[in-house]
C-alpha atoms as a PDB file:
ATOM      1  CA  UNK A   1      67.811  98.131 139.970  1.00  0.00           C
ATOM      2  CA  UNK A   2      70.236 100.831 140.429  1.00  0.00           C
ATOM      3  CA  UNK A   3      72.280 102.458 137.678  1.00  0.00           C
ATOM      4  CA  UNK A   4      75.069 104.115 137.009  1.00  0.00           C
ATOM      5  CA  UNK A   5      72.890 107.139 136.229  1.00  0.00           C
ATOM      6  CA  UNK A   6      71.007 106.930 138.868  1.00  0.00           C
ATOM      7  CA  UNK A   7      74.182 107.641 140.732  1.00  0.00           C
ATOM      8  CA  UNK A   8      75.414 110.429 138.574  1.00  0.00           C
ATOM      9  CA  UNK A   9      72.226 112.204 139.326  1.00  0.00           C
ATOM     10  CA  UNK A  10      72.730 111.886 143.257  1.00  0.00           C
ATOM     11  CA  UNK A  11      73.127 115.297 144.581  1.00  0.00           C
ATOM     12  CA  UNK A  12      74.937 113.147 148.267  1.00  0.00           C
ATOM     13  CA  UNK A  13      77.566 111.467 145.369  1.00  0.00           C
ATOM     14  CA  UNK A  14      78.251 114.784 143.640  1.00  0.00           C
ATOM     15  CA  UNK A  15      78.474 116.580 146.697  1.00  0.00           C
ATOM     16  CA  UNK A  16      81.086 113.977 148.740  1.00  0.00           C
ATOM     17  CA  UNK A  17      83.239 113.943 145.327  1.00  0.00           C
ATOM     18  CA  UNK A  18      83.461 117.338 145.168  1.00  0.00           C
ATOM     19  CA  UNK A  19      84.661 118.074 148.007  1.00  0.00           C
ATOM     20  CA  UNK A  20      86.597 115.484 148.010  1.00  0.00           C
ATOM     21  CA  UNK A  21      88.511 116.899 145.392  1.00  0.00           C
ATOM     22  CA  UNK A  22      88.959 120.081 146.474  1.00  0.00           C
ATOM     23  CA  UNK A  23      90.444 118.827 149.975  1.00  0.00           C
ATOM     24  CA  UNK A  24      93.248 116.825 147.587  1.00  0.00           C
ATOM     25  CA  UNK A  25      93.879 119.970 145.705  1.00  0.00           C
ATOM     26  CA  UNK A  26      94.198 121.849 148.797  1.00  0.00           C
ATOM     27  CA  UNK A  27      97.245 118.935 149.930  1.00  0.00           C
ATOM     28  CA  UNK A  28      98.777 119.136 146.300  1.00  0.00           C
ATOM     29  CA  UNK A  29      97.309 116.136 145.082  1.00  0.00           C
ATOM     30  CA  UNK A  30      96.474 116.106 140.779  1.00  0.00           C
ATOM     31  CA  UNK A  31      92.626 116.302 139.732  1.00  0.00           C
ATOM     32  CA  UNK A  32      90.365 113.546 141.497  1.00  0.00           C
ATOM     33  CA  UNK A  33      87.150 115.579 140.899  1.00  0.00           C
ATOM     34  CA  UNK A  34      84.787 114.090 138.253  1.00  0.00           C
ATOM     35  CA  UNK A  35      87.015 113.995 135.235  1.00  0.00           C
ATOM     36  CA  UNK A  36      88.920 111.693 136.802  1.00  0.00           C
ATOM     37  CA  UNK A  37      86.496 109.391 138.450  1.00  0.00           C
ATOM     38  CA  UNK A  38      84.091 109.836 135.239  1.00  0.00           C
ATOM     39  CA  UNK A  39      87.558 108.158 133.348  1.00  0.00           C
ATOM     40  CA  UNK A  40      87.620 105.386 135.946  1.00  0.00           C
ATOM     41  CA  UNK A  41      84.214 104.693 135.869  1.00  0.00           C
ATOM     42  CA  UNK A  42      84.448 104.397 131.669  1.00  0.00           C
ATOM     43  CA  UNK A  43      87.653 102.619 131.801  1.00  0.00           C
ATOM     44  CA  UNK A  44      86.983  99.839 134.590  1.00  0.00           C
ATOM     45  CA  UNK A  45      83.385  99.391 132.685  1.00  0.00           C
ATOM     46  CA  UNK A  46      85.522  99.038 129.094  1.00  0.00           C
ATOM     47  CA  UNK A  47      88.076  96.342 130.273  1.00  0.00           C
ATOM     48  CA  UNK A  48      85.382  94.154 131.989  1.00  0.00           C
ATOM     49  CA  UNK A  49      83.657  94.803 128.810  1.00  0.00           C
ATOM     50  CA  UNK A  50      86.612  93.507 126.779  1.00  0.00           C
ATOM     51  CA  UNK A  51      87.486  90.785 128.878  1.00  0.00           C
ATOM     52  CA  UNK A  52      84.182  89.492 128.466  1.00  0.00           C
ATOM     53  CA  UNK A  53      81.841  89.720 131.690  1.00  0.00           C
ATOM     54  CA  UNK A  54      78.416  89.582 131.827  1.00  0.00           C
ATOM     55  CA  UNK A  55      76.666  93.695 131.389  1.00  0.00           C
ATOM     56  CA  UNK A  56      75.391  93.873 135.010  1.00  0.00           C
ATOM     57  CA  UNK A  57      79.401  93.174 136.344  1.00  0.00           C
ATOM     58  CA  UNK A  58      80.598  95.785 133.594  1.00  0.00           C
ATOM     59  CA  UNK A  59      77.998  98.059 135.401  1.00  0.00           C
ATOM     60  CA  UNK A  60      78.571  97.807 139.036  1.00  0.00           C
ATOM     61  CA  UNK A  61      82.377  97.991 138.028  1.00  0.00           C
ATOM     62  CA  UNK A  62      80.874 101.016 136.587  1.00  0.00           C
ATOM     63  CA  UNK A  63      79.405 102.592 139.536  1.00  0.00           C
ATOM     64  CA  UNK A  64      82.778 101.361 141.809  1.00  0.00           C
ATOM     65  CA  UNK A  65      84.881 103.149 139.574  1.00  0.00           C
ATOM     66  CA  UNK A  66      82.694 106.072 139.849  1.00  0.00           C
ATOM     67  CA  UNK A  67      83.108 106.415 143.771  1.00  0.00           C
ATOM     68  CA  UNK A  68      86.162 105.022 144.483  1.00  0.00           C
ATOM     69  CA  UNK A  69      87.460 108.339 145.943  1.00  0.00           C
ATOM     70  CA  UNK A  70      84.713 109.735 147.808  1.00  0.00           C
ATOM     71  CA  UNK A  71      86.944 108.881 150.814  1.00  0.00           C
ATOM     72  CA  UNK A  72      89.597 111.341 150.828  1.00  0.00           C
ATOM     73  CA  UNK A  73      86.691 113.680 151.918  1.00  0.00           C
ATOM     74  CA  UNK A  74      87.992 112.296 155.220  1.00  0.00           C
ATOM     75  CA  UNK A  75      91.399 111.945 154.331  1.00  0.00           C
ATOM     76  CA  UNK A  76      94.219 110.494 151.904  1.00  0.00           C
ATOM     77  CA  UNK A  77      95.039 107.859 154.195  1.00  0.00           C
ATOM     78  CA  UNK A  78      93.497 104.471 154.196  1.00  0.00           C
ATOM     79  CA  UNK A  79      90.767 106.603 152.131  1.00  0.00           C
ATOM     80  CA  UNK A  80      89.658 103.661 150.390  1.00  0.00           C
ATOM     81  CA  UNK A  81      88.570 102.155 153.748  1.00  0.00           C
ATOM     82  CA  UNK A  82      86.096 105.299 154.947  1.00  0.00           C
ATOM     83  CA  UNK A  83      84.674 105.495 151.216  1.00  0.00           C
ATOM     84  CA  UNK A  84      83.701 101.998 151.207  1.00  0.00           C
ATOM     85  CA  UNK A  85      81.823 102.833 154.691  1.00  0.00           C
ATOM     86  CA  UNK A  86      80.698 106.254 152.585  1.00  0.00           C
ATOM     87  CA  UNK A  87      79.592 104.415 149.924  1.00  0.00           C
ATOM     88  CA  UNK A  88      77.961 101.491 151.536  1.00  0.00           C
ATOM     89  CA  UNK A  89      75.833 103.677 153.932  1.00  0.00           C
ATOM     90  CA  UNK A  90      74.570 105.739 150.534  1.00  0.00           C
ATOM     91  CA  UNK A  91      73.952 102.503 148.028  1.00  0.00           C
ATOM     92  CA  UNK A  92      71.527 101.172 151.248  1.00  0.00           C
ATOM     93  CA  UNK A  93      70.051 104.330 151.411  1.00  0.00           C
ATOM     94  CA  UNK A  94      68.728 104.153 147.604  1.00  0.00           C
ATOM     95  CA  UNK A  95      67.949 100.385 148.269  1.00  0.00           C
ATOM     96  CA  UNK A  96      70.434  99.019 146.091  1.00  0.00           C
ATOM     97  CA  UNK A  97      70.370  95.009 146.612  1.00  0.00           C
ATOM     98  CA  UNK A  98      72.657  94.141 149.305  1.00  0.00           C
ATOM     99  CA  UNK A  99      74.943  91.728 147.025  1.00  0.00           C
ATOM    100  CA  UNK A 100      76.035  94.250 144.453  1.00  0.00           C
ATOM    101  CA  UNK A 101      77.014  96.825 147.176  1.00  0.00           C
ATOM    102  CA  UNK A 102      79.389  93.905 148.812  1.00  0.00           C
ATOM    103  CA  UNK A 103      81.095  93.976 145.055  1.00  0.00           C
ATOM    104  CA  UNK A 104      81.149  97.646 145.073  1.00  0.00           C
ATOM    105  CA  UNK A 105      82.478  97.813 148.085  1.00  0.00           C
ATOM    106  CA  UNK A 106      85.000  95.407 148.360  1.00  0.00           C
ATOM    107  CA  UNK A 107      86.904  97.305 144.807  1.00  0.00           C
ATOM    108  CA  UNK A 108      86.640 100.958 146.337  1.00  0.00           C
ATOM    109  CA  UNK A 109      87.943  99.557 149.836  1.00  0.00           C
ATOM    110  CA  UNK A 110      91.023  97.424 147.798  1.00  0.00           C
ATOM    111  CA  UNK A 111      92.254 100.058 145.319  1.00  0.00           C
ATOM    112  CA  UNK A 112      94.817 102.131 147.315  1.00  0.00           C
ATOM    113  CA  UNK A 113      98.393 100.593 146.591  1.00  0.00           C
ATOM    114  CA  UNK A 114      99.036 100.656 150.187  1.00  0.00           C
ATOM    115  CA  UNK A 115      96.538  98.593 151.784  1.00  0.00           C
ATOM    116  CA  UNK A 116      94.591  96.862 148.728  1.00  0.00           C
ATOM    117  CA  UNK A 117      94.455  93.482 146.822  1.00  0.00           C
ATOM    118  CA  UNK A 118      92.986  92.307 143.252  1.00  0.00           C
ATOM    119  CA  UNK A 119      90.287  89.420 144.705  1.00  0.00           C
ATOM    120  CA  UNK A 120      87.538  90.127 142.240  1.00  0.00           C
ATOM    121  CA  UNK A 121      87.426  90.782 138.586  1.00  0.00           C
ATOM    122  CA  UNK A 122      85.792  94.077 139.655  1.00  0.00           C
ATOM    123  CA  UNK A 123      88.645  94.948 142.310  1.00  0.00           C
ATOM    124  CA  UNK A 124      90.674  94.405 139.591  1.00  0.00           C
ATOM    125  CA  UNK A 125      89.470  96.456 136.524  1.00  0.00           C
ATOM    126  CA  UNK A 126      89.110  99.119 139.190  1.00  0.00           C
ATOM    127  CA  UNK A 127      93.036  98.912 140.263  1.00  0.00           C
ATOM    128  CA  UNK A 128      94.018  99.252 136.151  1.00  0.00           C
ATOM    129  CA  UNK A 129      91.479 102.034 135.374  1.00  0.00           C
ATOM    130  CA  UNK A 130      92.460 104.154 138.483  1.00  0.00           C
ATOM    131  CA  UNK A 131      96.538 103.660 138.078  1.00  0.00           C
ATOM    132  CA  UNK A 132      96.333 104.457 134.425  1.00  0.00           C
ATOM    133  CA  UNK A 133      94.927 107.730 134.821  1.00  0.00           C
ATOM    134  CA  UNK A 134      98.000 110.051 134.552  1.00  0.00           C
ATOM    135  CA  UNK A 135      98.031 112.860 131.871  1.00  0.00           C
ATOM    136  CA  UNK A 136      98.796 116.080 131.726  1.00  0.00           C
ATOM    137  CA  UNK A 137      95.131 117.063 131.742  1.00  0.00           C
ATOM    138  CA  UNK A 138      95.198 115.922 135.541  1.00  0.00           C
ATOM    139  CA  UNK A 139      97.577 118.178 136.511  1.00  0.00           C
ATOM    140  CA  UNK A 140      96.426 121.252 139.004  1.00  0.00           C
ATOM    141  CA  UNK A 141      99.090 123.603 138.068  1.00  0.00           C
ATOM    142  CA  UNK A 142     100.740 124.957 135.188  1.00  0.00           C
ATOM    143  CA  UNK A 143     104.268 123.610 133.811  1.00  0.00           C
ATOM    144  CA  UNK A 144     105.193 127.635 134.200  1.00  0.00           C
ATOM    145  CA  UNK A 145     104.135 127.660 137.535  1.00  0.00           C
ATOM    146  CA  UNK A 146     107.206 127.567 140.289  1.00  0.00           C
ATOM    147  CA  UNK A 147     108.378 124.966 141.893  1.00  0.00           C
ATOM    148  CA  UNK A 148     104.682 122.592 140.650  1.00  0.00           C
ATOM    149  CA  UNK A 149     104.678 119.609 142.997  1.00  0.00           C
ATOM    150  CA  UNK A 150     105.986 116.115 141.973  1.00  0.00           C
ATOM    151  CA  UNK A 151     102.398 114.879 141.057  1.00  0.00           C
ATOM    152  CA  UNK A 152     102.197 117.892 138.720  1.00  0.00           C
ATOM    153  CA  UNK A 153     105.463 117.133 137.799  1.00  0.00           C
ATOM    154  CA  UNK A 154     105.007 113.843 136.536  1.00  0.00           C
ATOM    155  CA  UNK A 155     101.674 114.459 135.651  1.00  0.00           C
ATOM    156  CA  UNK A 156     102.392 117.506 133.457  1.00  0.00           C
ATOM    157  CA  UNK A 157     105.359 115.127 130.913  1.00  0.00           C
ATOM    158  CA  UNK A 158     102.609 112.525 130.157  1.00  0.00           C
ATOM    159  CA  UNK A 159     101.542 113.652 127.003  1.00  0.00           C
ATOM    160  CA  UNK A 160      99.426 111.201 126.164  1.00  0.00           C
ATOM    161  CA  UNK A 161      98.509 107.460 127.942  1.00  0.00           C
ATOM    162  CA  UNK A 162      95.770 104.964 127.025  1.00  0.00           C
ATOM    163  CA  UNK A 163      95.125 101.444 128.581  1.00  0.00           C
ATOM    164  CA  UNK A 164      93.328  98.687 126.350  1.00  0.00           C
ATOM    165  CA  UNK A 165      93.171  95.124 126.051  1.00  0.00           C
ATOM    166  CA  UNK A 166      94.461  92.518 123.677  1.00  0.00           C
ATOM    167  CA  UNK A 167      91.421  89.829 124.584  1.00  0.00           C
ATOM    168  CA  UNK A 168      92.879  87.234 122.344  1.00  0.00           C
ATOM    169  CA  UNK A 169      96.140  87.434 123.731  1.00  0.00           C
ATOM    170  CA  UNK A 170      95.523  88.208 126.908  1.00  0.00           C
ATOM    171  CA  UNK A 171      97.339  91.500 127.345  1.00  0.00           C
ATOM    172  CA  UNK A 172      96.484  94.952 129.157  1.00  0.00           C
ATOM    173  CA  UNK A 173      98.948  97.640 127.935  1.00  0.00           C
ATOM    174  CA  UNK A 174      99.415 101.009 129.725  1.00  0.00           C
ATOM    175  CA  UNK A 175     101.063 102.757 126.607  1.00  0.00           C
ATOM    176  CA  UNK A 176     102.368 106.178 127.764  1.00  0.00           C
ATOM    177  CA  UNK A 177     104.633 109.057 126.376  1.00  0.00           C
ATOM    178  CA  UNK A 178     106.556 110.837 128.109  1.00  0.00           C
ATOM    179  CA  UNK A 179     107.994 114.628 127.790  1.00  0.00           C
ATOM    180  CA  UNK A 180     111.559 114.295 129.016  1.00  0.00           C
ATOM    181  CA  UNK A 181     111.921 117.531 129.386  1.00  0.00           C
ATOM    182  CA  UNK A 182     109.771 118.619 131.910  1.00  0.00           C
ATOM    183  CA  UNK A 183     110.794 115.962 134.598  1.00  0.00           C
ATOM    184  CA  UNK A 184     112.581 112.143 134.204  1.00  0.00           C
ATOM    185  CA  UNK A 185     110.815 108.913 133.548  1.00  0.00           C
ATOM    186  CA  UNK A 186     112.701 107.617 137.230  1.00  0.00           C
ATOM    187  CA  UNK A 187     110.168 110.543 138.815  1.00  0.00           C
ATOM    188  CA  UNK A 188     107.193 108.582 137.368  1.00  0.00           C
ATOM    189  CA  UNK A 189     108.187 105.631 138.949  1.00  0.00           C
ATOM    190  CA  UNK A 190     108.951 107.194 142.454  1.00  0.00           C
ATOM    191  CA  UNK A 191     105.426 107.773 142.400  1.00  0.00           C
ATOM    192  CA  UNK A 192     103.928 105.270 140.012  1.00  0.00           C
ATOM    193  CA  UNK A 193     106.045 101.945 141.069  1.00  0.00           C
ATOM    194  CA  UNK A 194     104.014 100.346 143.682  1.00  0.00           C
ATOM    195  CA  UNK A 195     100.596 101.221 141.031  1.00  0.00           C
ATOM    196  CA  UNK A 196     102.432  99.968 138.536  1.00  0.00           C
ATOM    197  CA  UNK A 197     103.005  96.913 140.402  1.00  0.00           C
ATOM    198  CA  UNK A 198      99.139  96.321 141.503  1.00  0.00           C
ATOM    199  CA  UNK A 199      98.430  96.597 138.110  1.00  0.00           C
ATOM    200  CA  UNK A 200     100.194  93.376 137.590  1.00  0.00           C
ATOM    201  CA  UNK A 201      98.843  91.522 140.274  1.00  0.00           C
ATOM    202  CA  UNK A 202      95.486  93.160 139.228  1.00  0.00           C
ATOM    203  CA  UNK A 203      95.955  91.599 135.282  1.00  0.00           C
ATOM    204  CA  UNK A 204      96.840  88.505 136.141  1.00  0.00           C
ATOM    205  CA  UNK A 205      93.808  88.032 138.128  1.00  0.00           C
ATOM    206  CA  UNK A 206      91.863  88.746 135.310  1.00  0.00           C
ATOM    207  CA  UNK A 207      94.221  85.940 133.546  1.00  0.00           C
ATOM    208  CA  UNK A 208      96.102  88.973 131.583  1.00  0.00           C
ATOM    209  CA  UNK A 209      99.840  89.909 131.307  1.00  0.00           C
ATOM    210  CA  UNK A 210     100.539  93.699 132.068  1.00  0.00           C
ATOM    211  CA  UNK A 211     102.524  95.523 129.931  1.00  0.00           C
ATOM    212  CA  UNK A 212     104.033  98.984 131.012  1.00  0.00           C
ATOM    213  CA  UNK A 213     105.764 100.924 127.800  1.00  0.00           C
ATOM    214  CA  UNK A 214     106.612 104.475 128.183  1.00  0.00           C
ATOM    215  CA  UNK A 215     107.923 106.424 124.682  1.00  0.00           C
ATOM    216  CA  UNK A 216     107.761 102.452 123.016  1.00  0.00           C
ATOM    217  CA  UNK A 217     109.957 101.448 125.619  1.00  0.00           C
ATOM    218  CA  UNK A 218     108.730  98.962 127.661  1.00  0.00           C
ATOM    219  CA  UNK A 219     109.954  98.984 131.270  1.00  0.00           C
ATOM    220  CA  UNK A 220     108.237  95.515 132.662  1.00  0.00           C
ATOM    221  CA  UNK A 221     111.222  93.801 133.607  1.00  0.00           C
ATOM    222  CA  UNK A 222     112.064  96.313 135.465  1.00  0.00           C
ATOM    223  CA  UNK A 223     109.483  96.107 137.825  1.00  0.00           C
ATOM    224  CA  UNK A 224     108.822  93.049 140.375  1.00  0.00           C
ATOM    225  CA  UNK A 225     106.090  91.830 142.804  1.00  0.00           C
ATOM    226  CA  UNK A 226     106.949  90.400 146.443  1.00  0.00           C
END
């Protein structure tokens, strides 16, 4: 049975998300390297977790969270598409049973906003885990720096985030605060609003109400699906 370990010690999987990362950073883009899919990977593990699902789904959700990216080795576009191929081609070659890779596959290749839809518990987890990773610590440049793009904008005023569940009441809450200062909540959602939306679709397939508050204020009305 193959692990999560087992793919953190695979010199092809550190190798494609790598580079992957550097080709984003090269195009502007905020960290994707392994800080940010090793917070994916904990996060969509932690809300299956909480919500309840058997060990072996919190671990393949695990492992999907893990290489979600590995695709914009080829490029931003559609690259949840060409790292599902990546990824599928790699899990077969460590003989990873041909069921699990389907469910691994099907999340990595449904994540990006633009092309992507919650159909599985694991597609979903994955959505919420990736969206809710903006922070500061993401960030590729320095607030100092001139003119920092509008990822490292945005990314630069969160000051702190977290995502957790409320199992009882069925709740996911992306709690966030936000350093006015540096840039204006409205520039979060010019990049964050269609994510932000996904998430929603994304919770309540997992039979959850999303909750977006930035600075205690929470800004769910404001947003809409369809």
């Amino acid at each position: 049975m193959i692990r999560l370990k087992d793919i953190q010690q695979d010199k092809v999987f550190l190798t494609l998300i790598n580079n992957s990362s550097a080709y984003l950073r090269a195009r502007g883009y905020t960290d994707h390297g392994l800080r940010h899919v090793s917070y994916v990977s904990e996060t969509t593990a932690q809300i299956l977790k909480d919500l309840g699902y058997d060990e072996r789904t919190v671990e393949l959700g695990a492992i999907a969270g893990y290489l979600h990216d590995v695709g914009n080795l080829i490029n931003r576009k559609h690259h949840s598409i060409s790292g599902a191929s990546m990824v599928y081609s790699e899990l077969r070659r460590l003989g990873m049973d041909l069921e699990e890779i389907c469910i691994i596959v099907t999340a990595i290749g449904n994540h990006e906003e633009e092309i992507g839809k919650a159909v599985s518990p694991v597609t979903s987890a994955l959505i919420l885990a990736d969206k809710s990773d903006a922070h500061r610590t993401r960030a590729n440049r320095l607030e100092s720096d001139e003119r920092p793009s509008i990822h490292d904008r945005v990314n630069l005023a969160i000051t702190d985030s977290k995502l957790y569940v409320d199992q009882k009441k069925h709740i996911i809450t992306l709690e966030i605060v936000f350093d006015q200062e540096i840039c204006q909540i409205m520039d979060f959602f010019e990049i964050y609003l269609s994510r932000m939306e996904m998430c929603k679709e994304a919770s309540t397939l997992l039979g959850c109400r999303f909750r977006l508050l930035i600075n205690d204020l929470e800004f769910l009305g404001q947003l809409s699906i369809g």
